[in-house]
N, C-alpha and C. Protein backbone atom coordinates (compact mmCIF):
# COMPACT_ATOMS: atom_id res chain seq x y z
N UNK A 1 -175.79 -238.95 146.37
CA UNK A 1 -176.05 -237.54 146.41
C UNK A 1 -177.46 -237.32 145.85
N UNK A 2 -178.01 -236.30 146.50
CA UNK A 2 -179.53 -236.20 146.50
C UNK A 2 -179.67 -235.35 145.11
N UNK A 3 -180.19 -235.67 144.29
CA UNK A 3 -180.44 -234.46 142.78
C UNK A 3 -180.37 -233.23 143.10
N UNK A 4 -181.21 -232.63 144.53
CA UNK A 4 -181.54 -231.32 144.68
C UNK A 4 -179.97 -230.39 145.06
N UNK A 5 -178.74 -231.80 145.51
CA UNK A 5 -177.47 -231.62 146.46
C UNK A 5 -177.00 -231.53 144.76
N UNK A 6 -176.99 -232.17 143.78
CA UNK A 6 -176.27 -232.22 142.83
C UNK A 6 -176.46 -231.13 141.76
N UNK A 7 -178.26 -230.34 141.83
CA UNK A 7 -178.62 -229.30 140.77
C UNK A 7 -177.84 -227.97 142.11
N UNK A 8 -177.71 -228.13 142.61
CA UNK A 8 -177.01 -227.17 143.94
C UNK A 8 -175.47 -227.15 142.98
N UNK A 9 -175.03 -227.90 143.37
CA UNK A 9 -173.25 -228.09 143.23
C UNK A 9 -173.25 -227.72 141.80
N UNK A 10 -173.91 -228.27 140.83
CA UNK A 10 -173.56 -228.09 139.10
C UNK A 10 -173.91 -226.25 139.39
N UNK A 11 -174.89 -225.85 139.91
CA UNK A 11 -175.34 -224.27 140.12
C UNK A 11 -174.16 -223.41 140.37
N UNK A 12 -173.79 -223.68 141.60
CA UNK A 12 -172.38 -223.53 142.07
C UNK A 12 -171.62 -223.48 141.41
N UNK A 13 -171.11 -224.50 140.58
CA UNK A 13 -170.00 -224.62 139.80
C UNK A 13 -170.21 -223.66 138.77
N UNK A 14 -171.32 -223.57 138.03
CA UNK A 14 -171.48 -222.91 137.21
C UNK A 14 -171.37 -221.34 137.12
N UNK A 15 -171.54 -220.72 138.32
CA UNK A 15 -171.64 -219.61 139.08
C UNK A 15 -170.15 -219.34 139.14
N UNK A 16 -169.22 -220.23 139.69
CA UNK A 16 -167.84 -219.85 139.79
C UNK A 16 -167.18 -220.03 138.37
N UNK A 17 -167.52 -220.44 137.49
CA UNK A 17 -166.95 -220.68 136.62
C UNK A 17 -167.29 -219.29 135.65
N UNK A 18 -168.36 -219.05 135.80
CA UNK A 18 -169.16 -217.64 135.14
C UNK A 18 -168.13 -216.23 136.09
N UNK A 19 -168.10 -216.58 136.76
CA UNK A 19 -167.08 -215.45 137.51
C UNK A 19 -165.78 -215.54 137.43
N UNK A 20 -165.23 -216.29 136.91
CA UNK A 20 -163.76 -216.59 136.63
C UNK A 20 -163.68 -216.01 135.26
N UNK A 21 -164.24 -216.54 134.54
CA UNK A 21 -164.30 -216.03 132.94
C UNK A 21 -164.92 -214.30 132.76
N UNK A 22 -165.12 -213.74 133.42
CA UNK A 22 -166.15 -212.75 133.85
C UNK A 22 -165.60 -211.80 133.02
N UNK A 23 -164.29 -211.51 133.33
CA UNK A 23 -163.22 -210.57 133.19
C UNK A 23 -162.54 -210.52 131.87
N UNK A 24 -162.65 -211.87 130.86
CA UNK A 24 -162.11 -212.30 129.51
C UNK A 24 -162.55 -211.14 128.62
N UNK A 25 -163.76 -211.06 127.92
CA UNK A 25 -164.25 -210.27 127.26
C UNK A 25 -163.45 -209.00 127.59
N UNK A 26 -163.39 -208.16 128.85
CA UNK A 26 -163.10 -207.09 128.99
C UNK A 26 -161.71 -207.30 128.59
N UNK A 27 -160.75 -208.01 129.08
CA UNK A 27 -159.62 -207.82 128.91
C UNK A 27 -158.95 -207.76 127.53
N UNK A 28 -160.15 -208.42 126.36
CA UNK A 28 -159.56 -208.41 125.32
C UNK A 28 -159.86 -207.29 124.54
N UNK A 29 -160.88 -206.32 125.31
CA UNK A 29 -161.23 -205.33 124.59
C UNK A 29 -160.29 -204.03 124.97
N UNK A 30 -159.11 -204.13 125.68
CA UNK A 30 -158.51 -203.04 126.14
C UNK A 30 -157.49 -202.62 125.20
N UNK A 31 -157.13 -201.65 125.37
CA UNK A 31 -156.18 -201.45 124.04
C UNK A 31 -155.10 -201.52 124.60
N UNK A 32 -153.81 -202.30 123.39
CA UNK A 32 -152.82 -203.02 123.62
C UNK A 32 -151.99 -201.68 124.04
N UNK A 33 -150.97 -201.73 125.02
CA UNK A 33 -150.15 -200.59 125.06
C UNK A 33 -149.13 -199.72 124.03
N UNK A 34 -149.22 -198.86 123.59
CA UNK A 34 -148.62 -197.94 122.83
C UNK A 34 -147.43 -198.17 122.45
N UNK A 35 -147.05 -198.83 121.14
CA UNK A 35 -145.84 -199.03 120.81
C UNK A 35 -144.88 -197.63 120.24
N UNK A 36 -144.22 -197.18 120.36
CA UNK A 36 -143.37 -196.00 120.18
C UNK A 36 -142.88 -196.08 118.28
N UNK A 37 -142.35 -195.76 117.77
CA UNK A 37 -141.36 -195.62 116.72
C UNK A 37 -140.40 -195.89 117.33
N UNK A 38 -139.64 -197.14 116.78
CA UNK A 38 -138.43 -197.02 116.64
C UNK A 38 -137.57 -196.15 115.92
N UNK A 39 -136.49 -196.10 116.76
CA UNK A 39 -135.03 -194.77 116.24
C UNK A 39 -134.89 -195.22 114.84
N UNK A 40 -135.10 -194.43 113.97
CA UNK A 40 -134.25 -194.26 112.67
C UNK A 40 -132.75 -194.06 112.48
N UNK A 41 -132.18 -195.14 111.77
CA UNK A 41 -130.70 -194.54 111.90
C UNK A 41 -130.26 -193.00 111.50
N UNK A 42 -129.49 -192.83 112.58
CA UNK A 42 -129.36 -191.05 112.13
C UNK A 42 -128.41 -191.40 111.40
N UNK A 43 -127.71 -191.74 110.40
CA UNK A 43 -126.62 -191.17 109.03
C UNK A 43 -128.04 -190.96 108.34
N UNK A 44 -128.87 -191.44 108.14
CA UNK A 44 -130.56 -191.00 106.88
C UNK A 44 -130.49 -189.47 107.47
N UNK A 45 -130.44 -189.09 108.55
CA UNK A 45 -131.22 -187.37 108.54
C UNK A 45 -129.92 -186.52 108.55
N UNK A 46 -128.95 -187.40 109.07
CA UNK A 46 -128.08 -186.16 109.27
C UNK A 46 -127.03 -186.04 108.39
N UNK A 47 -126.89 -187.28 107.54
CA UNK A 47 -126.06 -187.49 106.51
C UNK A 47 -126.18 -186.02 105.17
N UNK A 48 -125.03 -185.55 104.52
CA UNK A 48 -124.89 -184.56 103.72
C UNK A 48 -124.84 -184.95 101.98
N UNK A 49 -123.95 -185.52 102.35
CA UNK A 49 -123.54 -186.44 100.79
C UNK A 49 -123.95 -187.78 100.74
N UNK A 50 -124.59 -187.72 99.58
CA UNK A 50 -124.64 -189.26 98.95
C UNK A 50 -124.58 -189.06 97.70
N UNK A 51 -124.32 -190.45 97.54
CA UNK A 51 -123.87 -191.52 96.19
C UNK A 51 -124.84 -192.59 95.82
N UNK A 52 -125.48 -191.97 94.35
CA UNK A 52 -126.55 -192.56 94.02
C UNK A 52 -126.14 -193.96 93.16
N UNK A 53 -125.91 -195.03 93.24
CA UNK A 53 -125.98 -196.37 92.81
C UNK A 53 -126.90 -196.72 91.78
N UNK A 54 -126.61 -197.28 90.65
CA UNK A 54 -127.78 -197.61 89.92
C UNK A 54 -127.30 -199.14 89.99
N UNK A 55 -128.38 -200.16 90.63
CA UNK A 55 -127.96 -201.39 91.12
C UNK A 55 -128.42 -202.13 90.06
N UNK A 56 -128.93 -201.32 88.90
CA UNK A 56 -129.54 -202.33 87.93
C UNK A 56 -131.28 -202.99 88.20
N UNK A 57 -130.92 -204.20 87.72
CA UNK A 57 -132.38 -204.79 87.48
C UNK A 57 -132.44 -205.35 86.33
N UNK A 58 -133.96 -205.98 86.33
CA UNK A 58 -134.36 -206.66 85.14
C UNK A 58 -134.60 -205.30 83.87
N UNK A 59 -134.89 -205.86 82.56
CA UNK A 59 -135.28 -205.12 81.94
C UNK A 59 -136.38 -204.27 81.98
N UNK A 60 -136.50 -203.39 81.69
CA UNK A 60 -138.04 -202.19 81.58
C UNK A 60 -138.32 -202.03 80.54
N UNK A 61 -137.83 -202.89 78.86
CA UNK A 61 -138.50 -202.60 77.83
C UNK A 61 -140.28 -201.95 77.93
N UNK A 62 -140.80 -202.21 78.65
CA UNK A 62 -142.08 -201.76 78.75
C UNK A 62 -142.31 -200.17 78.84
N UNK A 63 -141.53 -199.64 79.18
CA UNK A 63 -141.22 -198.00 79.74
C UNK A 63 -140.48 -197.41 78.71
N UNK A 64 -140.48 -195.97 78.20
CA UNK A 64 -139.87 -195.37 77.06
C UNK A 64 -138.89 -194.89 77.91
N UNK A 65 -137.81 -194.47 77.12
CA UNK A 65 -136.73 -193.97 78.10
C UNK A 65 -135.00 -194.95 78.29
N UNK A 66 -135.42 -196.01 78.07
CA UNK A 66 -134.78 -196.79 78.25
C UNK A 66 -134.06 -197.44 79.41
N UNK A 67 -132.88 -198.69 79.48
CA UNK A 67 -132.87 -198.75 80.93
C UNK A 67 -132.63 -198.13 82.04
N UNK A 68 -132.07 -196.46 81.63
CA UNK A 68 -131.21 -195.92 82.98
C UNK A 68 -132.45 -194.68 82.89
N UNK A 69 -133.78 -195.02 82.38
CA UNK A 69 -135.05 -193.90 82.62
C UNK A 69 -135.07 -193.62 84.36
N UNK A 70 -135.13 -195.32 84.92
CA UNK A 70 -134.68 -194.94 86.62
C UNK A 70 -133.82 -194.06 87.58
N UNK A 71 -132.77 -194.49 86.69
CA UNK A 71 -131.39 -193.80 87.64
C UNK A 71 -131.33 -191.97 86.98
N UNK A 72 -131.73 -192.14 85.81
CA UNK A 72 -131.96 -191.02 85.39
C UNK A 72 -132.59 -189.44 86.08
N UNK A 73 -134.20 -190.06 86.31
CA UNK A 73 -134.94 -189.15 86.60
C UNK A 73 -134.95 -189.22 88.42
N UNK A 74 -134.28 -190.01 88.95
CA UNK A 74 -134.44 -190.26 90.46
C UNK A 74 -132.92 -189.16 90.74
N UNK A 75 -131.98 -189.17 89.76
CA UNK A 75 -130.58 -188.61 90.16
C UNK A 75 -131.73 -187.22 89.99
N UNK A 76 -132.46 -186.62 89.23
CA UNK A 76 -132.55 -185.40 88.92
C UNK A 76 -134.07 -184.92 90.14
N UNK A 77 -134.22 -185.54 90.35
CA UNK A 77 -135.16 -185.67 91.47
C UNK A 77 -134.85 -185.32 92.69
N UNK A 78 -133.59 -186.09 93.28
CA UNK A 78 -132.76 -185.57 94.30
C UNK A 78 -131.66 -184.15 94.29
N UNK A 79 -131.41 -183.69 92.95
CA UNK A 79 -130.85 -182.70 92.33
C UNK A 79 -131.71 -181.69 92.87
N UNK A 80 -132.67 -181.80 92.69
CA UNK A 80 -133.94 -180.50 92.51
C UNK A 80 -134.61 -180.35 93.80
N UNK A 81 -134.32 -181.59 94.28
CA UNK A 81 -134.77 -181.43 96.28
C UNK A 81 -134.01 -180.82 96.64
N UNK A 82 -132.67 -180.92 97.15
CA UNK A 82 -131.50 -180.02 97.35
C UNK A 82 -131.39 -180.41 99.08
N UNK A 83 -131.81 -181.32 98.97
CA UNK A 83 -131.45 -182.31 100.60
C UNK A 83 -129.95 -182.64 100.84
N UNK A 84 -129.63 -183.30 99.44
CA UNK A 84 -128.18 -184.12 99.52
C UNK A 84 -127.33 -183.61 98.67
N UNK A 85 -126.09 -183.59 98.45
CA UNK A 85 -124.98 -182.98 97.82
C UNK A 85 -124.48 -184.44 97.17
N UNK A 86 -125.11 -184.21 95.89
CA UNK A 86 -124.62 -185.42 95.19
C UNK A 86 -123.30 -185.76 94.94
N UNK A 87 -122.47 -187.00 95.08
CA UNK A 87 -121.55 -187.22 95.00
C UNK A 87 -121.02 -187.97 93.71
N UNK A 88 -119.70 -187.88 93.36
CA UNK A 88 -119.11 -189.12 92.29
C UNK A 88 -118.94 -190.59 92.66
N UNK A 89 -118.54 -190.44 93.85
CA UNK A 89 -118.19 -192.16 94.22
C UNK A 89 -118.91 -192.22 95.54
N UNK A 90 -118.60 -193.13 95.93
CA UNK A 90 -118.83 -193.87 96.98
C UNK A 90 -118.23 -193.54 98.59
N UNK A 91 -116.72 -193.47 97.72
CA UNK A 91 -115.97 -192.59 98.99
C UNK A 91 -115.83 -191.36 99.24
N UNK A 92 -116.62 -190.77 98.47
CA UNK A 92 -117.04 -189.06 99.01
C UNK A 92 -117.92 -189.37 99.91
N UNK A 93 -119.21 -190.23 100.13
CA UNK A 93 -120.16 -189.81 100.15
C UNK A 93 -120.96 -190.63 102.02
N UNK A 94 -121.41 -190.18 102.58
CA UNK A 94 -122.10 -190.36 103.76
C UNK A 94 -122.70 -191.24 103.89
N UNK A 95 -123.91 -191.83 102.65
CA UNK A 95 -124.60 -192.50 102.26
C UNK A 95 -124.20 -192.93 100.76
N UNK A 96 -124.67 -194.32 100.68
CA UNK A 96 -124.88 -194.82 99.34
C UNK A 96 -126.83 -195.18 99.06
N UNK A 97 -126.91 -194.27 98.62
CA UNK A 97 -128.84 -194.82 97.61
C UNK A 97 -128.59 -195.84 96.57
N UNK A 98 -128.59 -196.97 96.47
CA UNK A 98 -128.99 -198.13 95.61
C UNK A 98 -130.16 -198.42 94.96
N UNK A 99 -130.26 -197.58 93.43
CA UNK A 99 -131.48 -197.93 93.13
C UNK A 99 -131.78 -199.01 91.80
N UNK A 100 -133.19 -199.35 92.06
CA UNK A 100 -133.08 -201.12 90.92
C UNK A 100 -134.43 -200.69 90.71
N UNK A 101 -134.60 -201.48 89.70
CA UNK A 101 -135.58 -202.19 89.19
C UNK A 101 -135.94 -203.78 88.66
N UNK A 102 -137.00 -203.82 89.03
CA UNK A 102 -137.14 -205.66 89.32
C UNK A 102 -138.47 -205.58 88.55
N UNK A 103 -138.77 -206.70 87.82
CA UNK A 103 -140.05 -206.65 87.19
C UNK A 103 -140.32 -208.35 87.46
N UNK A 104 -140.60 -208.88 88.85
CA UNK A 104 -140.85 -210.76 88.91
C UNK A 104 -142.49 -210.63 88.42
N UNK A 105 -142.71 -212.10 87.82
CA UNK A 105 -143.61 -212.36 87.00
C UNK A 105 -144.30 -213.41 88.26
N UNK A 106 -145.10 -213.37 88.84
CA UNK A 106 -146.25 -213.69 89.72
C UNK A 106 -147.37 -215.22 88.98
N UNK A 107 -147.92 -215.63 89.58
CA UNK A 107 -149.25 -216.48 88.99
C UNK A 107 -150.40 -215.18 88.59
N UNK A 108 -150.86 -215.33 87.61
CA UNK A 108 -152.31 -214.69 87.78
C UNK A 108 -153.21 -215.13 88.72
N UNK A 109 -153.68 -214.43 88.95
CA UNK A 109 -155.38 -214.74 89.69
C UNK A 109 -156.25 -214.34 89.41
N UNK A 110 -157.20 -215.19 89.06
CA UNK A 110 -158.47 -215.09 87.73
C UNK A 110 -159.46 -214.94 88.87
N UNK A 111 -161.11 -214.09 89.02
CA UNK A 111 -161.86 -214.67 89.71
C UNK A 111 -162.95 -215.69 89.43
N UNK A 112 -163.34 -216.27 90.46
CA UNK A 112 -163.73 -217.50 89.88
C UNK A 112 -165.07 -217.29 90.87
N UNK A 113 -166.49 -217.96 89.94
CA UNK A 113 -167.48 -217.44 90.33
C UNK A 113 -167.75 -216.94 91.99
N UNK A 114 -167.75 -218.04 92.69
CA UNK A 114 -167.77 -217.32 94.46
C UNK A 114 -167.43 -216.49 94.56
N UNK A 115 -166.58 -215.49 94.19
CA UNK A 115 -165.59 -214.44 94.62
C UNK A 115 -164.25 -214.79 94.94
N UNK A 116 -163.92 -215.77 95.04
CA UNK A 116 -162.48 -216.17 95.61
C UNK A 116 -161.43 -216.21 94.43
N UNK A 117 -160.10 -215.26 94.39
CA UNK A 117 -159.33 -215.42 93.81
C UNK A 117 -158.36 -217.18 93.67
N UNK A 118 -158.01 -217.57 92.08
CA UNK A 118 -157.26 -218.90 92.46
C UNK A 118 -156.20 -218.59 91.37
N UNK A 119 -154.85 -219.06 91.81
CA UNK A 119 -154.26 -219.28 90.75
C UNK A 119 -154.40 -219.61 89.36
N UNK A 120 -154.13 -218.99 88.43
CA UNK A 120 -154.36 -219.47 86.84
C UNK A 120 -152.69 -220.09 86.07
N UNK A 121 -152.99 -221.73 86.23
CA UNK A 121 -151.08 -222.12 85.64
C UNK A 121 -151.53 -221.98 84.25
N UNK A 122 -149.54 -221.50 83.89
CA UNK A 122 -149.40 -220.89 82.53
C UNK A 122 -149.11 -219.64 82.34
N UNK A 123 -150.15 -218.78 83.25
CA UNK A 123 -150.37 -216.99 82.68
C UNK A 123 -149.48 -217.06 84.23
N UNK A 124 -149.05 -215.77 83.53
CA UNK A 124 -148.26 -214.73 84.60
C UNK A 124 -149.08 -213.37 84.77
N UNK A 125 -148.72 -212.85 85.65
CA UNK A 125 -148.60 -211.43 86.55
C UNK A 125 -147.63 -210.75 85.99
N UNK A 126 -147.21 -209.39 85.54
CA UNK A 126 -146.28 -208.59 85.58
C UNK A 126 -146.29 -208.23 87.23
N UNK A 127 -145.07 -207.40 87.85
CA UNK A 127 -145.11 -206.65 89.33
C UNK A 127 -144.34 -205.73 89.43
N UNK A 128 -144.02 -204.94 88.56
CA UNK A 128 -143.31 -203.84 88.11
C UNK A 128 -142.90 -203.51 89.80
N UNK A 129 -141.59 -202.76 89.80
CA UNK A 129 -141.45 -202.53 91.18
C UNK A 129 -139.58 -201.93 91.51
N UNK A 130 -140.06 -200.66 91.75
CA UNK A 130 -138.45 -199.90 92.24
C UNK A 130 -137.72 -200.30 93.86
N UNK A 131 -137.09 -200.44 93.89
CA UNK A 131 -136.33 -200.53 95.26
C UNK A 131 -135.33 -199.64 95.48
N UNK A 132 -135.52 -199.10 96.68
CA UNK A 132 -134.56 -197.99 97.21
C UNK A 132 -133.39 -198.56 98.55
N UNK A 133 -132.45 -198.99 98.29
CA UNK A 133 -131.68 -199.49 99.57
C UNK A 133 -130.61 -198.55 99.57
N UNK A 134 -130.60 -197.63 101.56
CA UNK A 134 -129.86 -197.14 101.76
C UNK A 134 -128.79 -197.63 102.82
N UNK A 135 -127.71 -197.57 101.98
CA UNK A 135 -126.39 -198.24 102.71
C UNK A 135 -125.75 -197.62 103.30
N UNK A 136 -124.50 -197.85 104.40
CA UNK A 136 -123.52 -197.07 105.38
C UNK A 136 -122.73 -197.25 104.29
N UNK A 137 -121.69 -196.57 103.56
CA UNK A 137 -120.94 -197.12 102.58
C UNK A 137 -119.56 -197.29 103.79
N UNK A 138 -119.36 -196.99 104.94
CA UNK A 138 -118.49 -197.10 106.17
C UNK A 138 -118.69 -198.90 106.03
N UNK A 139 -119.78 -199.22 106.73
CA UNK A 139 -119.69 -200.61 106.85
C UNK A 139 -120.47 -201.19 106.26
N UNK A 140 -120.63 -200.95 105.29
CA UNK A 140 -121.75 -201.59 104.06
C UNK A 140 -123.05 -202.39 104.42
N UNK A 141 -123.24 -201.29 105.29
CA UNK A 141 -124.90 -201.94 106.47
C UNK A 141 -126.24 -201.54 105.89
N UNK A 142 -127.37 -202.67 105.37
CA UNK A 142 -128.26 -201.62 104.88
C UNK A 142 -128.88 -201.28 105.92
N UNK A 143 -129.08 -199.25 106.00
CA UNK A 143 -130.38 -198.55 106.89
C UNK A 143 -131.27 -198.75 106.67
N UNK A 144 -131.79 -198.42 105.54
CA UNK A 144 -133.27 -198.94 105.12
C UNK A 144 -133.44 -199.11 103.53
N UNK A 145 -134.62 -199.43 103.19
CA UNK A 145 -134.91 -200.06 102.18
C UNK A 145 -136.49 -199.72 101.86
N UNK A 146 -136.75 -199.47 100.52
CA UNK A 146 -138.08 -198.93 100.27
C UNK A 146 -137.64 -199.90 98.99
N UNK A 147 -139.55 -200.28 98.78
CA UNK A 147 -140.06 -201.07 97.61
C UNK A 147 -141.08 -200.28 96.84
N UNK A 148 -141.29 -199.76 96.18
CA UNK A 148 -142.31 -199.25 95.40
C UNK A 148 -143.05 -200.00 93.95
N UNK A 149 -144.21 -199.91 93.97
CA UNK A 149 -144.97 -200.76 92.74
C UNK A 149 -145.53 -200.09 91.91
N UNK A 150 -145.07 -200.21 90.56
CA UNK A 150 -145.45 -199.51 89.71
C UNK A 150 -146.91 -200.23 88.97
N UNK A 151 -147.78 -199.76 89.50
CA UNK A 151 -149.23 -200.32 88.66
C UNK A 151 -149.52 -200.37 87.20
N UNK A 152 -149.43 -201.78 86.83
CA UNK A 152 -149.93 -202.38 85.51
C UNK A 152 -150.30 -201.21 84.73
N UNK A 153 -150.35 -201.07 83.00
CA UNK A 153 -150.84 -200.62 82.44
C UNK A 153 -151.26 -200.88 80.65
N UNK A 154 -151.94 -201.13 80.34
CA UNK A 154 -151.88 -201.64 78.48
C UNK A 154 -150.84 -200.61 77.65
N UNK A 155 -151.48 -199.16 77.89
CA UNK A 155 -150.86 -198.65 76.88
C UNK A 155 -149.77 -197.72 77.46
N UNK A 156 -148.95 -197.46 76.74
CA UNK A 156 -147.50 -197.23 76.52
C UNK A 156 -147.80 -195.46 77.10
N UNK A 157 -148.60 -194.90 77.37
CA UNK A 157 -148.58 -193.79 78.00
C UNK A 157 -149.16 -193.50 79.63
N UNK A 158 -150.12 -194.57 79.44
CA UNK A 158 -150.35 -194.84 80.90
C UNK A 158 -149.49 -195.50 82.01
N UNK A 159 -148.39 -196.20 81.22
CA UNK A 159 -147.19 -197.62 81.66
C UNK A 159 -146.15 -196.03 82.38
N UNK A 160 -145.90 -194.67 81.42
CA UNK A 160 -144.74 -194.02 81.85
C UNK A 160 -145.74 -193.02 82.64
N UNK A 161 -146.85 -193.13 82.59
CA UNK A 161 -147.70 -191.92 84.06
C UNK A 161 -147.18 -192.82 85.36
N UNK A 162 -147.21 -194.14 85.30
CA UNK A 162 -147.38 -194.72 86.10
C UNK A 162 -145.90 -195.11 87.09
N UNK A 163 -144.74 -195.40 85.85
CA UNK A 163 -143.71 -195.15 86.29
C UNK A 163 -143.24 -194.02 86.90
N UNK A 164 -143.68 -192.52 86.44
CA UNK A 164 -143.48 -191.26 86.98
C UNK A 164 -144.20 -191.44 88.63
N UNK A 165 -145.05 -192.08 88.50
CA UNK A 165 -145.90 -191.94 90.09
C UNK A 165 -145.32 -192.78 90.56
N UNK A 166 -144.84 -193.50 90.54
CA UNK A 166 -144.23 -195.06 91.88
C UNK A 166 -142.70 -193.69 91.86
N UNK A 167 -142.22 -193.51 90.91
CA UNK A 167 -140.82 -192.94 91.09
C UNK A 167 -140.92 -191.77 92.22
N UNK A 168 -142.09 -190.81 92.02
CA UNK A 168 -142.26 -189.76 93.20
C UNK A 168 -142.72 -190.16 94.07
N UNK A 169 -143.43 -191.51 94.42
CA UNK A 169 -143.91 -192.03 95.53
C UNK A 169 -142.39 -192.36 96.13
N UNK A 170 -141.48 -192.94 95.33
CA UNK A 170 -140.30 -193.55 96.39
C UNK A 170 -139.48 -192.30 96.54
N UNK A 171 -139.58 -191.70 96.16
CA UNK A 171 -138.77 -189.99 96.33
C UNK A 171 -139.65 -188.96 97.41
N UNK A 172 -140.73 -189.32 97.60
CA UNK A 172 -141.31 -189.25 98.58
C UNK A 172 -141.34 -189.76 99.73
N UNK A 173 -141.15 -190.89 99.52
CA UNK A 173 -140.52 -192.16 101.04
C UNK A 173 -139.09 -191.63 101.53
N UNK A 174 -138.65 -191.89 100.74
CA UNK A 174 -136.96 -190.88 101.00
C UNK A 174 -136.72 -189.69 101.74
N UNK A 175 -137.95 -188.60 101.27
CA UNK A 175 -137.79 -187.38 101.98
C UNK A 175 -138.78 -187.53 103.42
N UNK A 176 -139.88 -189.06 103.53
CA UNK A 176 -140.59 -188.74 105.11
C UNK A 176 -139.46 -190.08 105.54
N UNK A 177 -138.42 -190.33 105.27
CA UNK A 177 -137.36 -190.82 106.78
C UNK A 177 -136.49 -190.15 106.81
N UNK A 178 -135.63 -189.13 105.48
CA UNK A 178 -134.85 -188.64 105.47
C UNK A 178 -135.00 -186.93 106.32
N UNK A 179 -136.36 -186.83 106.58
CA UNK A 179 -136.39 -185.43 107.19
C UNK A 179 -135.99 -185.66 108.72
N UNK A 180 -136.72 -184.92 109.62
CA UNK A 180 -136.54 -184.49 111.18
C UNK A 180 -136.93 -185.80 111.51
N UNK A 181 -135.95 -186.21 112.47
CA UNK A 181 -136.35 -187.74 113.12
C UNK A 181 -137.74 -187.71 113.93
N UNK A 182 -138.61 -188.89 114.11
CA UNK A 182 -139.63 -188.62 115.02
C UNK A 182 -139.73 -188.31 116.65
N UNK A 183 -140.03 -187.59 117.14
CA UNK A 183 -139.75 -187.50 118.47
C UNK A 183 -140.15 -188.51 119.20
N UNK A 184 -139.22 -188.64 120.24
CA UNK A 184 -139.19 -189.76 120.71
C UNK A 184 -139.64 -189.93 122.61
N UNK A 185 -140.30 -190.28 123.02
CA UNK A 185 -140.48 -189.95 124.55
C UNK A 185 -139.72 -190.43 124.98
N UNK A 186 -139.63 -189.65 126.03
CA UNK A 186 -138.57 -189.33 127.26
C UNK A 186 -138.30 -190.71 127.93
N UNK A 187 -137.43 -191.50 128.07
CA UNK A 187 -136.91 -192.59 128.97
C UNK A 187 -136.50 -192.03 129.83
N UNK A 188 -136.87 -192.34 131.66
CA UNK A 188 -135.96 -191.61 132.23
C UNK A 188 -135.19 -192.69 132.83
């Protein structure tokens, strides 16, 4: 094959190969199709009564108030919303709210000159943190489940600002699934 037959054909090739790929770039720049919301279980919006659970947890010595400061101010929280008709048990009630507190102790991560976080063995992390699990108390199914993090604090007044804010943050999560379901488009 003559060079001039072979800078021809590699040309060629190159040409079809540039037109095959042509279309890549664009295609990855298109936007992915519109995922919807999934259905929320309706016992969360339409449910009347619930039964607030205090599921426990680790200790909160860190927080004034003591251990039931959680179940405490979250029962009076939902009291004062006037969404749900608080119940005594379980078998009154539409819903069961399960609420905890968990405090797991993490690795630290120190930074280390580059910028890159690394593990530090020995030291721990505090991760302060409420959980909200709502159950069918019918078939003891969990609907949903909220985690909330209560942000670190040294002193003993900033530790219960802080608990007050994760607590209305998850009492806040509660009331954006527990309100009007999201609308949903039309399947036909």
């Amino acid at each position: 094959m003559s060079p001039l037959k072979r800078k021809l054909n590699l040309s060629m090739f190159s040409i079809f190969v540039a037109t095959a790929l042509f279309p890549v770039p664009f295609a990855r720049g298109q936007k992915p199709a519109e995922i919807l919301p999934a259905p929320l279980p309706a016992q969360i919006y339409t449910s009347k009564k619930v039964f607030i659970s205090n599921a426990g947890g680790d200790s909160n010595y860190l927080y004034s108030g003591g251990p039931e400061r959680l179940y405490n101010q979250f029962y009076s929280a939902l009291q004062s919303w006037g969404r749900y008709q608080l119940v005594a048990s379980p078998g009154e009630s539409e819903l069961v709210l399960a609420l905890s507190f968990s405090n797991p102790f993490t690795g630290d991560n120190s930074q280390s000159g580059n910028g890159f976080t690394r593990p530090v063995a020995g030291r721990s992390v505090s991760d302060p943190q409420f959980r909200l699990t709502i159950i069918d108390p019918g078939t003891r199914v969990t609907l949903w489940t909220f985690t909330e993090h209560v942000q670190v604090a040294q002193l003993q007044g900033n530790r219960d600002k802080n608990f007050d804010q994760a607590l209305a943050t998850l009492v806040n999560d509660l009331k954006n699934v527990s309100g009007q379901p999201a609308a949903r488009a039309g399947f036909n």
